[in-house]
N, C-alpha and C. Protein backbone atom coordinates (compact mmCIF):
# COMPACT_ATOMS: atom_id res chain seq x y z
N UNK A 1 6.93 91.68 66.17
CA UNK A 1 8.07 92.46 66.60
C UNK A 1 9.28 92.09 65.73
N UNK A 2 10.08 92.80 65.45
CA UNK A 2 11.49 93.16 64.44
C UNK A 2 12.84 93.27 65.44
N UNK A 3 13.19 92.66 64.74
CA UNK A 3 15.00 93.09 65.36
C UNK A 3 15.98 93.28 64.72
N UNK A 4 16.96 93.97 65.24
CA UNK A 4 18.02 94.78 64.19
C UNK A 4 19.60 94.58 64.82
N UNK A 5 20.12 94.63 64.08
CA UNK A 5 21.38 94.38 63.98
C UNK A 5 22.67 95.51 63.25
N UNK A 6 23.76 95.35 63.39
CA UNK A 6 24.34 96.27 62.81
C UNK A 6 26.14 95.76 63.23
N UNK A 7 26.86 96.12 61.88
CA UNK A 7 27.98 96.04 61.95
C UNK A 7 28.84 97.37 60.92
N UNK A 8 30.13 98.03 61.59
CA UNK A 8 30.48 99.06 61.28
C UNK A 8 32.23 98.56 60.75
N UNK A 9 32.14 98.82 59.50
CA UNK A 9 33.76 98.51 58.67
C UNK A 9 34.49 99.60 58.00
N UNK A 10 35.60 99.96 58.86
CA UNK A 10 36.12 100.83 58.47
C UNK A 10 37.29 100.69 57.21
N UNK A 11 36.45 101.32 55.97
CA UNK A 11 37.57 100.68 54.60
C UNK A 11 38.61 101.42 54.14
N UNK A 12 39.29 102.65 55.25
CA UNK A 12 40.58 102.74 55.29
C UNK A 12 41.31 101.64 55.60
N UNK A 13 40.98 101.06 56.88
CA UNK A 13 41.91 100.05 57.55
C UNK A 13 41.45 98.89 57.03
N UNK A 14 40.57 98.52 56.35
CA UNK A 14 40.21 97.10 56.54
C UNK A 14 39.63 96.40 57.50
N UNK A 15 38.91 97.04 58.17
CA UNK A 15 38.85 96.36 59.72
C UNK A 15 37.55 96.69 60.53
N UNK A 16 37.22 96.30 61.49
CA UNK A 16 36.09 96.76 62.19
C UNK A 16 35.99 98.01 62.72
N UNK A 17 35.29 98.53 62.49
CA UNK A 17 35.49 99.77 63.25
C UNK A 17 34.71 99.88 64.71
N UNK A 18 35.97 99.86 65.59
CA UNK A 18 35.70 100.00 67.13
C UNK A 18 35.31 100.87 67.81
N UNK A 19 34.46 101.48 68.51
CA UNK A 19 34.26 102.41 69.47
C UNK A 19 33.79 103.87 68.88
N UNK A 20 32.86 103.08 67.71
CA UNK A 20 31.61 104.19 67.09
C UNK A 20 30.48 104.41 67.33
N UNK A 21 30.08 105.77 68.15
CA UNK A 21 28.87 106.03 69.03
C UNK A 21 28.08 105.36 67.81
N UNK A 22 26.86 105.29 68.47
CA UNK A 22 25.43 104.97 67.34
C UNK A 22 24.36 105.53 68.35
N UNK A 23 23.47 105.90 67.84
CA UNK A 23 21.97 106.02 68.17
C UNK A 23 21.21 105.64 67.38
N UNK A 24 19.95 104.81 67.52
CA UNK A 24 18.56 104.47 66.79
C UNK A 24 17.51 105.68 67.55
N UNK A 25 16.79 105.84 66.72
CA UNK A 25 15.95 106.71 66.66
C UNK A 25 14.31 106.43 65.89
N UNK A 26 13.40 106.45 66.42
CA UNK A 26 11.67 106.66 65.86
C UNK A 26 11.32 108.14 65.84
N UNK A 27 11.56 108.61 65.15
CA UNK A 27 11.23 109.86 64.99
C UNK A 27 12.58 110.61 65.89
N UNK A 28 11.74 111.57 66.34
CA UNK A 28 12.13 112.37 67.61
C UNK A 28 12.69 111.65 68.55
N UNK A 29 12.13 109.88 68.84
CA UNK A 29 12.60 109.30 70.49
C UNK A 29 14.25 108.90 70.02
N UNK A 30 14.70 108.74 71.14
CA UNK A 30 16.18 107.99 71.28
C UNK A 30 15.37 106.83 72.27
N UNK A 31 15.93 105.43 71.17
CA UNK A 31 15.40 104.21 71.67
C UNK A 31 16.56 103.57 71.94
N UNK A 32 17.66 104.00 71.60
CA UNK A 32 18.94 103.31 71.87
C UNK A 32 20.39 104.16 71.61
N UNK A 33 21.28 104.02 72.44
CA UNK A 33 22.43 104.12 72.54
C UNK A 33 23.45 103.78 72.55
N UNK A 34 25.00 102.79 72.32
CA UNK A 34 25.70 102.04 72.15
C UNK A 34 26.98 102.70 71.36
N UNK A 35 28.13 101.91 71.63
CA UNK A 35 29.10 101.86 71.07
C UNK A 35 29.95 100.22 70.28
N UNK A 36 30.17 100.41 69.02
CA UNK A 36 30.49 99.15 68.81
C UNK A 36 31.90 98.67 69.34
N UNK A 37 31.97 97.53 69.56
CA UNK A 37 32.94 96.56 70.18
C UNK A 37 33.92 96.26 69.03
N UNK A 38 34.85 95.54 69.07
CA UNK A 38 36.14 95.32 69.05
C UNK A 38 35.75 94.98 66.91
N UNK A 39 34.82 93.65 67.15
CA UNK A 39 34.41 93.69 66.22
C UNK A 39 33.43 94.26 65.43
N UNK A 40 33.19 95.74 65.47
CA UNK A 40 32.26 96.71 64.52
C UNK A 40 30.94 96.44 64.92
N UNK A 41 30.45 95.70 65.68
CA UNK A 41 29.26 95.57 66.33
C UNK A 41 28.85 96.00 67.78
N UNK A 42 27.63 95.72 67.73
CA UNK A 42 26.69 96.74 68.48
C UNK A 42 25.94 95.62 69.29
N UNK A 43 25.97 94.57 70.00
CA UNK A 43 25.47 93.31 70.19
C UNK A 43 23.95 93.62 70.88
N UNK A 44 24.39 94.63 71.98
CA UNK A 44 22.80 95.39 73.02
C UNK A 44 21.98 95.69 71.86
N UNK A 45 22.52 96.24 70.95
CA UNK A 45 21.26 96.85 69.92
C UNK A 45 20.58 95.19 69.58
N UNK A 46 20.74 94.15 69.29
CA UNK A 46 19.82 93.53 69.44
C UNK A 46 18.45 92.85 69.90
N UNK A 47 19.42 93.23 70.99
CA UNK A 47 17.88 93.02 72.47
C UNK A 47 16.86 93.95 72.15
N UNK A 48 16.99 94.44 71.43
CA UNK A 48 15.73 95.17 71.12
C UNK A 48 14.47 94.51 70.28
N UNK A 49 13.44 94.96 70.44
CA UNK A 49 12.27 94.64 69.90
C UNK A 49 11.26 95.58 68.98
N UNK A 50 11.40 95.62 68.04
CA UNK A 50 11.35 97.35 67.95
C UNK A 50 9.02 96.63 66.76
N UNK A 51 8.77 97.64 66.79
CA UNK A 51 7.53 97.54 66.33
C UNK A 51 7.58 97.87 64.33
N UNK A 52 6.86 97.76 63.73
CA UNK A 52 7.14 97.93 62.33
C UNK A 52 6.76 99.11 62.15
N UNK A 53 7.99 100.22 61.39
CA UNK A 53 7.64 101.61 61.11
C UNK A 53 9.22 101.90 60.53
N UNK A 54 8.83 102.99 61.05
CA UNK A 54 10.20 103.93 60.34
C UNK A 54 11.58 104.18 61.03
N UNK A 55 12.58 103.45 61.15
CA UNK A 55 13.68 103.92 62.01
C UNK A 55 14.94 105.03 61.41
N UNK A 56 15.86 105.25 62.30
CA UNK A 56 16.85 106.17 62.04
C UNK A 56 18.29 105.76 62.67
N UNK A 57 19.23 105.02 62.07
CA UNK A 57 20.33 104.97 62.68
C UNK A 57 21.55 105.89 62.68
N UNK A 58 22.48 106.73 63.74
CA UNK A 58 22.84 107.76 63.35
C UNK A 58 24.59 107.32 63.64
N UNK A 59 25.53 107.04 62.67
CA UNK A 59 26.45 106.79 63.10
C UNK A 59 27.52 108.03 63.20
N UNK A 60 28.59 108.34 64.45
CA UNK A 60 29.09 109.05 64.82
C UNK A 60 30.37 108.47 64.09
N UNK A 61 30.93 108.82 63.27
CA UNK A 61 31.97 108.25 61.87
C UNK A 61 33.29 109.59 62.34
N UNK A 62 33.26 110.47 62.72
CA UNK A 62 33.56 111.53 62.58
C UNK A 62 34.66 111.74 63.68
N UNK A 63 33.88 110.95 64.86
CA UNK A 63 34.64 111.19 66.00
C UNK A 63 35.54 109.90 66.05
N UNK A 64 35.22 109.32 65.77
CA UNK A 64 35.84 107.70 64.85
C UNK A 64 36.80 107.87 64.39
N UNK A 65 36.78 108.79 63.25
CA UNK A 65 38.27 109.25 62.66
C UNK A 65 38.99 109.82 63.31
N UNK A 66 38.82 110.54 63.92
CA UNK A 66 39.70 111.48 64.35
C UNK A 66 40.02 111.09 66.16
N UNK A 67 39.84 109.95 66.33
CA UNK A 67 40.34 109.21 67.55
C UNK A 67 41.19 108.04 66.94
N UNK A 68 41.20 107.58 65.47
CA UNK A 68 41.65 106.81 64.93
C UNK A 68 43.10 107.50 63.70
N UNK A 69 43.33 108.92 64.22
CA UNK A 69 44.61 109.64 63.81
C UNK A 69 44.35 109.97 62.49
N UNK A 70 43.02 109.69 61.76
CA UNK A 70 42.51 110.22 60.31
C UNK A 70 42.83 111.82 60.49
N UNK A 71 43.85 112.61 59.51
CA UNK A 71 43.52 114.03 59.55
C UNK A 71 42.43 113.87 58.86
N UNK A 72 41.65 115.42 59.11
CA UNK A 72 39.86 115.34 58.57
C UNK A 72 39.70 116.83 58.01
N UNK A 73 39.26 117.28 57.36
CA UNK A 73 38.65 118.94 57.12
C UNK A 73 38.14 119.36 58.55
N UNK A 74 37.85 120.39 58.83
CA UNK A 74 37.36 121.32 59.50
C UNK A 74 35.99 122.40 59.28
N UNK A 75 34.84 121.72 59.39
CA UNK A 75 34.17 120.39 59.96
C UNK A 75 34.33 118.97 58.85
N UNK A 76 34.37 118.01 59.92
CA UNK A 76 34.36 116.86 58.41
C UNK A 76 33.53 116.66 57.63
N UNK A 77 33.76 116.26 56.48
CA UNK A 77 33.26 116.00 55.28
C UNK A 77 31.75 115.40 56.05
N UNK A 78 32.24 113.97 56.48
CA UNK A 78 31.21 113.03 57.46
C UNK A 78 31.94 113.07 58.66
N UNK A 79 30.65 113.90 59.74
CA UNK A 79 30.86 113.44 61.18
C UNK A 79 29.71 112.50 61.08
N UNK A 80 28.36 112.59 61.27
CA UNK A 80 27.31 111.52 61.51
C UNK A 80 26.45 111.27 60.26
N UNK A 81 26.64 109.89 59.80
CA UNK A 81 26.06 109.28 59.11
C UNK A 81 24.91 109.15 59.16
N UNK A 82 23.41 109.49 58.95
CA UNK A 82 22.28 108.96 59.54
C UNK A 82 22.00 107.93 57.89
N UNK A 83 21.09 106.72 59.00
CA UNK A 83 20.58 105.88 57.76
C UNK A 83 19.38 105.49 58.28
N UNK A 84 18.68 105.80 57.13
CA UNK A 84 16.82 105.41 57.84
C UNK A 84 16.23 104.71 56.58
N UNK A 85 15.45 103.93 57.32
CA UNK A 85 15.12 102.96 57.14
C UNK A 85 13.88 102.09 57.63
N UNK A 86 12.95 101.00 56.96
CA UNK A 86 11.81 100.76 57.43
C UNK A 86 12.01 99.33 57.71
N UNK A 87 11.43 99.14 58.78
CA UNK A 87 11.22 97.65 59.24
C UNK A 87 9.78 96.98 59.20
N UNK A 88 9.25 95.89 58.58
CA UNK A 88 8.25 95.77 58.05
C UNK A 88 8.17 94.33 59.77
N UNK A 89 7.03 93.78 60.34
CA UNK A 89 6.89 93.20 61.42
C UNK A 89 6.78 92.06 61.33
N UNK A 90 7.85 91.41 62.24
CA UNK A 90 8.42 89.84 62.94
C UNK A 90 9.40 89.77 61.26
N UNK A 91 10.49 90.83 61.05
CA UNK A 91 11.31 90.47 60.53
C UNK A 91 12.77 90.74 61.63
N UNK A 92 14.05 90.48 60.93
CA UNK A 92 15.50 91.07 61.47
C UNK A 92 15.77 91.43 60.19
N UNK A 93 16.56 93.06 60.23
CA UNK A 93 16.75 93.82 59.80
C UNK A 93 18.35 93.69 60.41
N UNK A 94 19.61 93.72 59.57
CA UNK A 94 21.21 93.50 59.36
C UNK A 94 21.44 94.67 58.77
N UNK A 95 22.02 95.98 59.47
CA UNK A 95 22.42 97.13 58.46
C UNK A 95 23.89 97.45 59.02
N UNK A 96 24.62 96.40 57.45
CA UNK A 96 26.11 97.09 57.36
C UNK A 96 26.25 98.87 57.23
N UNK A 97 27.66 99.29 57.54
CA UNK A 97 27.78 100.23 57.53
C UNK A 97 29.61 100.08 56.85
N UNK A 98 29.70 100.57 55.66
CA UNK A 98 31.29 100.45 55.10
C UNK A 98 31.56 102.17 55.29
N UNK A 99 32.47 102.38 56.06
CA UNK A 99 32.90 104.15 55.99
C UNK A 99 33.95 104.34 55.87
N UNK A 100 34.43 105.36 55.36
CA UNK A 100 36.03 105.96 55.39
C UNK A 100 34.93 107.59 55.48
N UNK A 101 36.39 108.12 55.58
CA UNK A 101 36.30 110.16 56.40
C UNK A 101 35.58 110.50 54.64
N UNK A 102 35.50 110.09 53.48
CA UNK A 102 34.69 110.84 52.63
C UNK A 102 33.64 110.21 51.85
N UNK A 103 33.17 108.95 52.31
CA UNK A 103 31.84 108.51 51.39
C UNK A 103 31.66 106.73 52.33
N UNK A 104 31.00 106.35 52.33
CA UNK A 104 30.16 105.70 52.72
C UNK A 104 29.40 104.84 51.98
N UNK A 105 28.74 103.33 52.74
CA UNK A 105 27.81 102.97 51.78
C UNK A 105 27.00 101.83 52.40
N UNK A 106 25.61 101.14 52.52
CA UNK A 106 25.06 100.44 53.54
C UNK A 106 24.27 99.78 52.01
N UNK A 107 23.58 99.05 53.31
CA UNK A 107 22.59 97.84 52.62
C UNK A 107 21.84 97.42 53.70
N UNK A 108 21.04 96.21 53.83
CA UNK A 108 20.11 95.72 54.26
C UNK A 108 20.68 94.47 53.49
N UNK A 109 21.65 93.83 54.97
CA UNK A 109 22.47 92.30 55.33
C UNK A 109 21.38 91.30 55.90
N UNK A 110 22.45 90.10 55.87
CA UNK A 110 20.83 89.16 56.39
C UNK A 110 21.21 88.73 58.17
C-alpha cells in the first residue's frame, strides 16, 4: 500500500495556498475530498492507503483566485488543475503544486 501527500503554493503571494478544493480520483471513483489548511496542505489526504495504479489529483485553483481578489478572464485561463499520476506499491508519493491564475507547475516531492 502507497500514500500520498500534497502541498499547494500560491506564487503570486508567496505563500500557501489556503482553502483549495482537491479531489483524488482512480479513474471514474472519487476516493477523496478535502480542502487545504492554513498551510497549503491537505493532512486527511494522507490517511489514505491507496493500492498501486493510476491516480488523478484535481485542483480547484480557480475558485482559489477569485476568493483570493485575483481578477481572472471569463472563464479562467485555470479553474481545475488535474495532475495524474502513478503510484508504484508500499511507496509515499509528495505532489507539490506551485500555481498562479496562468501557468502552473508540479513534481513528485519526497
Amino acid at each position: 500500500m502507497s500514500s500520498l501527500s500534497t502541498h499547494v503554493l500560491d506564487t503570486v503571494s508567496g505563500r500557501p495556498a489556503s482553502g483549495v478544493f482537491l479531489r483524488l480520483l482512480d479513474g471514474e471513483n472519487v476516493l477523496f475530498c478535502g480542502t487545504t489548511d492554513a498551510d497549503g496542505r491537505c493532512p486527511e489526504l494522507r490517511n489514505l492507503f491507496l493500492e498501486k495504479g493510476g491516480y488523478r489529483l484535481e485542483f480547484s485553483v480557480g475558485e482559489y483566485f477569485r476568493q483570493a481578489g485575483q481578477v481572472l478572464s471569463d472563464p479562467p485561463f485555470l479553474d481545475i488543475v488535474p495532475v495524474v499520476f502513478g503510484l508504484g506499491s508500499d511507496m509515499h508519493a509528495h505532489v507539490p503544486l506551485l500555481v498562479a491564475p496562468f501557468g502552473y507547475s508540479t513534481y513528485r516531492g519526497s
